[in-house]
C-alpha atoms as a PDB file:
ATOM      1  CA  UNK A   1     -36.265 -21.989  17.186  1.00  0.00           C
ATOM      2  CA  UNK A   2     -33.498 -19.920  18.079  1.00  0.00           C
ATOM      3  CA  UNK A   3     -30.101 -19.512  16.310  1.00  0.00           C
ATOM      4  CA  UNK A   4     -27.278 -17.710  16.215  1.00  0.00           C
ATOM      5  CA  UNK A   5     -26.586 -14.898  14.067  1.00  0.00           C
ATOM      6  CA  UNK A   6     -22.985 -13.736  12.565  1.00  0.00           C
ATOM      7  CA  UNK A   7     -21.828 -10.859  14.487  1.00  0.00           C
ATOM      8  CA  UNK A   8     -20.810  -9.618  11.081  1.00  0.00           C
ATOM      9  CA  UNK A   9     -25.137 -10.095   9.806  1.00  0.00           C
ATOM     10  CA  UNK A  10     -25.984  -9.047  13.196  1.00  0.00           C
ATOM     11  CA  UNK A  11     -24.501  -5.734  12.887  1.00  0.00           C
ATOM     12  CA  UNK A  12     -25.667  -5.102   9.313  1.00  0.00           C
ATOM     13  CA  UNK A  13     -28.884  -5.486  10.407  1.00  0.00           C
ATOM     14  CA  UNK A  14     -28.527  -3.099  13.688  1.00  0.00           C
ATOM     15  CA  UNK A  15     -27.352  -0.623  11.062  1.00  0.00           C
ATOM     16  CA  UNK A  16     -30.000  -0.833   8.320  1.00  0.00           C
ATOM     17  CA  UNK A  17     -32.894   0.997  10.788  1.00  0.00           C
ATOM     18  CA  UNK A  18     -30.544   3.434  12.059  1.00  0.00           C
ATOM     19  CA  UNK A  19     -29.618   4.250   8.563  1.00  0.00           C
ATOM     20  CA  UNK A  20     -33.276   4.962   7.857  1.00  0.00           C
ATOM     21  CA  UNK A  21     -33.342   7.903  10.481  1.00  0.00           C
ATOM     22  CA  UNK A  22     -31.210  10.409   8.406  1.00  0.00           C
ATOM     23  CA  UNK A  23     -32.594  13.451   7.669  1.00  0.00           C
ATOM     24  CA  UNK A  24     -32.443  13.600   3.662  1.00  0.00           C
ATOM     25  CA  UNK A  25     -29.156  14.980   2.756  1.00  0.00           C
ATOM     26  CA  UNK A  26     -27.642  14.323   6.537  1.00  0.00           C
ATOM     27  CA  UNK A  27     -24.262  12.677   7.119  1.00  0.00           C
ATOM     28  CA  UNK A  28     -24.271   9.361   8.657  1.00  0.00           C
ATOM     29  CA  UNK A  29     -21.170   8.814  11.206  1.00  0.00           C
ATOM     30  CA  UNK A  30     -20.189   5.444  11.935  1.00  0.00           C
ATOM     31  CA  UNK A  31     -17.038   4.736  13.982  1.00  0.00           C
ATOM     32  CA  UNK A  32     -16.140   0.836  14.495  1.00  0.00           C
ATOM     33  CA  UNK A  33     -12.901  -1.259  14.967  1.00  0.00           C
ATOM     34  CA  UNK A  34     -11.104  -1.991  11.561  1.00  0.00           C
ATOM     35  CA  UNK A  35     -10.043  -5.822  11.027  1.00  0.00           C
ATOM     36  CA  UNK A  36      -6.790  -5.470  10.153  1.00  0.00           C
ATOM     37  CA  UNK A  37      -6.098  -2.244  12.545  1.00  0.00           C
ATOM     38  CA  UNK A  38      -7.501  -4.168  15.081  1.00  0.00           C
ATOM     39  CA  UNK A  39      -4.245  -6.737  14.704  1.00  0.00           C
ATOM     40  CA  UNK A  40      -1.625  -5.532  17.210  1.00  0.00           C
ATOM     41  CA  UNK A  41      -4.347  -5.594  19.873  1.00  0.00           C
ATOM     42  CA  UNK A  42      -5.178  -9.306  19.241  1.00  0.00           C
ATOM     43  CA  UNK A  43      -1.705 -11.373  20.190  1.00  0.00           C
ATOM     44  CA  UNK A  44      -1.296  -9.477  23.503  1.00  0.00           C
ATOM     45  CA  UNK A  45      -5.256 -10.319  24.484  1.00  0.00           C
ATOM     46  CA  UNK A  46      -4.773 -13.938  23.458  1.00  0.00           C
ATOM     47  CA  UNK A  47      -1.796 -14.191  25.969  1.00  0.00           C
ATOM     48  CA  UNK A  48      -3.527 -12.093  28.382  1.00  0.00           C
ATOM     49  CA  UNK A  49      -6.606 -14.902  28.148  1.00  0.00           C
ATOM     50  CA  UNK A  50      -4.514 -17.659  28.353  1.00  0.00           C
ATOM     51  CA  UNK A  51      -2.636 -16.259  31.463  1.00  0.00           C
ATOM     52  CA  UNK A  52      -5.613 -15.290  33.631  1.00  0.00           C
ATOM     53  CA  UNK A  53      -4.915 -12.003  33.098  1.00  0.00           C
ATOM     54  CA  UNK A  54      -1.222 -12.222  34.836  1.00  0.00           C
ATOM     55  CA  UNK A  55       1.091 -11.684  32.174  1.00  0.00           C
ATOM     56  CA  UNK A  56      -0.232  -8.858  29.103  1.00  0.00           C
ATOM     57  CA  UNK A  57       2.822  -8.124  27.299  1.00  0.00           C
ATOM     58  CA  UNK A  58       3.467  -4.827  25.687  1.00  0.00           C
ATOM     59  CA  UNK A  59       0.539  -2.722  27.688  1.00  0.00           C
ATOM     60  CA  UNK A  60       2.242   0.604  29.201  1.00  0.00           C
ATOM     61  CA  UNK A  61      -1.666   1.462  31.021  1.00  0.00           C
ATOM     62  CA  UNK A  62      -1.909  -1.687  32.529  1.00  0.00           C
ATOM     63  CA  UNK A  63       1.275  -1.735  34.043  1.00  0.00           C
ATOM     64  CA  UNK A  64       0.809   2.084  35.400  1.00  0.00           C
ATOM     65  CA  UNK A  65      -2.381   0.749  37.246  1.00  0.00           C
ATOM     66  CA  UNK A  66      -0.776  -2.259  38.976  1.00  0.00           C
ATOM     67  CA  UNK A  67      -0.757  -0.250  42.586  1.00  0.00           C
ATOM     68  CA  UNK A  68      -4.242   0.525  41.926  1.00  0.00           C
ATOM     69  CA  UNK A  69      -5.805  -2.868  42.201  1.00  0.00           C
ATOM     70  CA  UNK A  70      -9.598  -1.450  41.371  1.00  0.00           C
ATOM     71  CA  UNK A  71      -8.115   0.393  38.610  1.00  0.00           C
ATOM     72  CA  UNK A  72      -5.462  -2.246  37.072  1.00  0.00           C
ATOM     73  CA  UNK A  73      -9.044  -4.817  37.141  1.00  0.00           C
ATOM     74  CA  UNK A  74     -11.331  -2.391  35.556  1.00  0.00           C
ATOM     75  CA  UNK A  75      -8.837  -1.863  32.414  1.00  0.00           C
ATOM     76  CA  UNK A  76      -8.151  -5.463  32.434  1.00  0.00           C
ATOM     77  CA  UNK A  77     -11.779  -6.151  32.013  1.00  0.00           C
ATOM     78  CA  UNK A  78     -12.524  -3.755  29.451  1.00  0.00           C
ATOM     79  CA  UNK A  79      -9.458  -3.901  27.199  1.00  0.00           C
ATOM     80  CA  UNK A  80      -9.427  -8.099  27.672  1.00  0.00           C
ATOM     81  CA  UNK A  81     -12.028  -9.747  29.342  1.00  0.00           C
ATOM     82  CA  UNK A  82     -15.040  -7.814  27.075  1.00  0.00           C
ATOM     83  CA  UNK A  83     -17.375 -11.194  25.912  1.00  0.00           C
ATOM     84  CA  UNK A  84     -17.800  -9.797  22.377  1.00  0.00           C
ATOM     85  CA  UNK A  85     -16.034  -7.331  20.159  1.00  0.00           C
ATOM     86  CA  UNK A  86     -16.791  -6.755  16.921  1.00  0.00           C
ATOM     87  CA  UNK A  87     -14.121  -5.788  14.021  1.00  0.00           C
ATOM     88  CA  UNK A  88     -15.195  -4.454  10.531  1.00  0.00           C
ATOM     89  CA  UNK A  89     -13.391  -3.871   6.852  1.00  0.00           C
ATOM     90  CA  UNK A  90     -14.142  -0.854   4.970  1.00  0.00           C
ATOM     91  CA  UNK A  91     -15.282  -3.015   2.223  1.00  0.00           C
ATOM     92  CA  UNK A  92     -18.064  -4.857   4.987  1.00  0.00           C
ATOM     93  CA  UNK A  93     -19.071  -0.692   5.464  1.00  0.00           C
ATOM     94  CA  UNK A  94     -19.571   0.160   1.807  1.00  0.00           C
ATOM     95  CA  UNK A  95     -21.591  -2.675   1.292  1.00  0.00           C
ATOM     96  CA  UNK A  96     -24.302  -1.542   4.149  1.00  0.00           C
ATOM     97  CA  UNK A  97     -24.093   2.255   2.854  1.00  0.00           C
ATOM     98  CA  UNK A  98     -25.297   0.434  -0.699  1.00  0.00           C
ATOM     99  CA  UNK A  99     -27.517  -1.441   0.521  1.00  0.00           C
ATOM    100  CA  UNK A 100     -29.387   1.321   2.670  1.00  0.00           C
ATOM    101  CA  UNK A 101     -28.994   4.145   0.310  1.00  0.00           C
ATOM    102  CA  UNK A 102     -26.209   5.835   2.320  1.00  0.00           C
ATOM    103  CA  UNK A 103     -23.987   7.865  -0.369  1.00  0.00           C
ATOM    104  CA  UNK A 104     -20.170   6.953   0.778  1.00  0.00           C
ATOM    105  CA  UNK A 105     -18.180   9.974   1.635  1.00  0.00           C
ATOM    106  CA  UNK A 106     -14.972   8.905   2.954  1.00  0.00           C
ATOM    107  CA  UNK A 107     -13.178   6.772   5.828  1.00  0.00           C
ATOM    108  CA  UNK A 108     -11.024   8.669   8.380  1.00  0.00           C
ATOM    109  CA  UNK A 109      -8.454   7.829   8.408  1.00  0.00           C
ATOM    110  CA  UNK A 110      -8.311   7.905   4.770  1.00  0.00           C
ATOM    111  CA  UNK A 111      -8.746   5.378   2.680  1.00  0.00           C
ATOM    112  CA  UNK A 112      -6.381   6.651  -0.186  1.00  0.00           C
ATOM    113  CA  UNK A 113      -3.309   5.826  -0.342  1.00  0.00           C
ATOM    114  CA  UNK A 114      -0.873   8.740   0.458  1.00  0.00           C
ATOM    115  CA  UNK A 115      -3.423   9.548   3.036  1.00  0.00           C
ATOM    116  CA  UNK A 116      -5.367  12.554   0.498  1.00  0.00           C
ATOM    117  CA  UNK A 117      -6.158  16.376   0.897  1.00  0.00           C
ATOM    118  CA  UNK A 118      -5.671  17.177   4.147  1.00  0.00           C
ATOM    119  CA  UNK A 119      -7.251  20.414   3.398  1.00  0.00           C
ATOM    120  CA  UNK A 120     -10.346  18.839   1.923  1.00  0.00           C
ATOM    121  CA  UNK A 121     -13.485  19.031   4.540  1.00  0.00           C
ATOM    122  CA  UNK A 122     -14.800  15.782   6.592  1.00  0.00           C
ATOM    123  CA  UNK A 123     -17.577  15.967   4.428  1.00  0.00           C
ATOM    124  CA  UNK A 124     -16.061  16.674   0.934  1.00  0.00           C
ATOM    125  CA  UNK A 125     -16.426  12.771  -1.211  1.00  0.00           C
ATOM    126  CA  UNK A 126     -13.194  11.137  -1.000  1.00  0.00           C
ATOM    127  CA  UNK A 127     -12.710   9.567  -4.592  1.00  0.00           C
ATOM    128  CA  UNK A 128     -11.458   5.686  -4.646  1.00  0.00           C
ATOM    129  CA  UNK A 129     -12.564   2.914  -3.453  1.00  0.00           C
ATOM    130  CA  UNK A 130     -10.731   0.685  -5.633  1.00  0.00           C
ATOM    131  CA  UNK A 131     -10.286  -2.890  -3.272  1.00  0.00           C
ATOM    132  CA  UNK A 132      -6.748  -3.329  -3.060  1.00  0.00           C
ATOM    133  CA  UNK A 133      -6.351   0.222  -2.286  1.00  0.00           C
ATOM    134  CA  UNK A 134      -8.818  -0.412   0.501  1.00  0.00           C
ATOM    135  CA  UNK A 135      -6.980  -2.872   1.866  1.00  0.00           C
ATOM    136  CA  UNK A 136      -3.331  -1.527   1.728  1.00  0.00           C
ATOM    137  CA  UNK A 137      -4.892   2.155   3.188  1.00  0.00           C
ATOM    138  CA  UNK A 138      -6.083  -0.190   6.052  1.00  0.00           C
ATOM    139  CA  UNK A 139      -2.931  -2.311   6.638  1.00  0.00           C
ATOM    140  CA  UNK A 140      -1.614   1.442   6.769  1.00  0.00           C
ATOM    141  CA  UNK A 141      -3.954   1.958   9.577  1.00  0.00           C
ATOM    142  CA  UNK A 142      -2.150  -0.654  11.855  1.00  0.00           C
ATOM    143  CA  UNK A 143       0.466   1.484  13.160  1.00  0.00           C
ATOM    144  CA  UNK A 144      -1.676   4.726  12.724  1.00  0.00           C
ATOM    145  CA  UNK A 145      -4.785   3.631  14.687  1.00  0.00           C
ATOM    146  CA  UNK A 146      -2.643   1.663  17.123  1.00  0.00           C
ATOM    147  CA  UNK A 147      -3.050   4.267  20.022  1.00  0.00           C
ATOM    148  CA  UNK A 148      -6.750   4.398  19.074  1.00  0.00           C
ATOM    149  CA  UNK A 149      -7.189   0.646  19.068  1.00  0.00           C
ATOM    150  CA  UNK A 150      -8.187   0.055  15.303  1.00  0.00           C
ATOM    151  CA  UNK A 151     -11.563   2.529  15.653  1.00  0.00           C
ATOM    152  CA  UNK A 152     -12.279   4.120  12.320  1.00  0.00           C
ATOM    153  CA  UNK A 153     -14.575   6.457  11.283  1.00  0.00           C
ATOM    154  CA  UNK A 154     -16.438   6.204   7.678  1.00  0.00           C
ATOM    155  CA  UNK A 155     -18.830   8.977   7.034  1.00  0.00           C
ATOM    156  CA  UNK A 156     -21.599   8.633   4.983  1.00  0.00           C
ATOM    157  CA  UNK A 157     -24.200  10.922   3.175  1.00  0.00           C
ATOM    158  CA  UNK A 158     -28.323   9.849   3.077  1.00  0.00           C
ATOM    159  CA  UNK A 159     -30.271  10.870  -0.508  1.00  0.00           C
ATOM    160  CA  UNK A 160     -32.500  13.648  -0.716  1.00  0.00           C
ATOM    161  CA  UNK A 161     -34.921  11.711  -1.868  1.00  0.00           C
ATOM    162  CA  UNK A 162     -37.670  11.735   0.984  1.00  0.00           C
ATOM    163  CA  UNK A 163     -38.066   7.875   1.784  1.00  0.00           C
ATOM    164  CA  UNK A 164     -42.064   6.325   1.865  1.00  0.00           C
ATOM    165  CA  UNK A 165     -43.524   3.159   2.833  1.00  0.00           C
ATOM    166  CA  UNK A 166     -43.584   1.957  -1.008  1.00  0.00           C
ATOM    167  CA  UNK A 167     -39.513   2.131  -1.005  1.00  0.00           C
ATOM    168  CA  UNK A 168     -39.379   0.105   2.470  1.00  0.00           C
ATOM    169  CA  UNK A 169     -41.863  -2.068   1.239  1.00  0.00           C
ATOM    170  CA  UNK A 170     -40.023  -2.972  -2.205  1.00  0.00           C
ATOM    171  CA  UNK A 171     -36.967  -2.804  -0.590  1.00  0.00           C
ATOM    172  CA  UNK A 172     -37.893  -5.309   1.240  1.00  0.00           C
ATOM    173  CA  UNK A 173     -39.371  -7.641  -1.257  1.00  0.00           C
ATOM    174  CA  UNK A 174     -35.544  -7.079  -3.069  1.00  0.00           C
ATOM    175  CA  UNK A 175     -34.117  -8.844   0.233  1.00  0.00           C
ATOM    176  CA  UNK A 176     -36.287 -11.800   0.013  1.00  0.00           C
ATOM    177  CA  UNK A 177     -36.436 -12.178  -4.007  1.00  0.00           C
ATOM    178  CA  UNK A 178     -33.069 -10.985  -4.935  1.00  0.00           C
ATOM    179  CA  UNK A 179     -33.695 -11.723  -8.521  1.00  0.00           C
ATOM    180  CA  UNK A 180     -36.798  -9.168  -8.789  1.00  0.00           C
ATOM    181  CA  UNK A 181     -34.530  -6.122  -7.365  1.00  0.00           C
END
């Protein structure tokens, strides 16, 4: 029988066996389009849809490529005719770190409000992670990730613990009796 799967459970579980290939003690980089960053991008591909592709409103590239008809249909394609895009909260990335033994280290852009150290290294922790912050720091990230089109980066650290088949295995067994883990 086949079924669907969420694109939100589909990419949890893409991430969980990539996860498992960090050295002990390596960073994990994962970049992905934010939810909320993601926003401005939305309204002008729903018009775009619902035009044909005739009328985008707002986009400066698509309008420079007009005389270039191979050009102006390639960025038309990829910016609004792409079958599936998937869009992420910080919160949603947390949650697989946890639940694959990935030690959060921060989000960039940052997730703290007032934006943090900017002298403090990619890989120094960034403290936090309080919800609402979360989710103001990424309603902050609308106009800054704008030009980027709502890709963030979170950054991740794996234990240095080494990893055997007797972890995998009762890791496992935690996913399918939750109340055992």
């Amino acid at each position: 029988m086949l079924r669907r799967v969420a694109p939100r459970a589909r990419s949890r579980r893409v991430f969980a066996p990539v996860a498992r290939l960090a050295r002990r003690g390596g960073l994990v980089i994962l970049g992905l389009y934010n939810s909320y960053a993601r926003l401005p991008h939305r309204l002008p591909r729903l018009v775009a849809l619902a035009s044909g592709g005739r009328w985008v409103p707002g986009d400066r590239a698509l309008a420079e490529r007009r005389e270039q008809a191979k050009r102006h249909k390639a960025w038309l394609r990829d910016q609004y005719h792409h079958p599936e895009e998937h869009r992420h909260r910080l919160a949603e990335v947390r949650r697989w770190f946890a639940a694959n033994g990935i030690g959060y280290v921060r989000a960039v852009p940052s997730a703290l409000l007032g934006g943090g150290a900017a002298d403090q290294a990619l890989t120094s922790a960034e403290e936090g992670g309080w919800w609402l912050e979360d989710i103001l720091a990424q309603l902050g990230w609308v106009h800054q990730l704008s030009g980027e089109g709502g890709l963030f980066v979170t950054i991740g650290r794996a234990p240095n613990i080494r990893r055997n088949a007797a972890f995998y295995f009762l890791e496992q067994i935690g996913q399918i009796y939750p109340a055992l883990s």
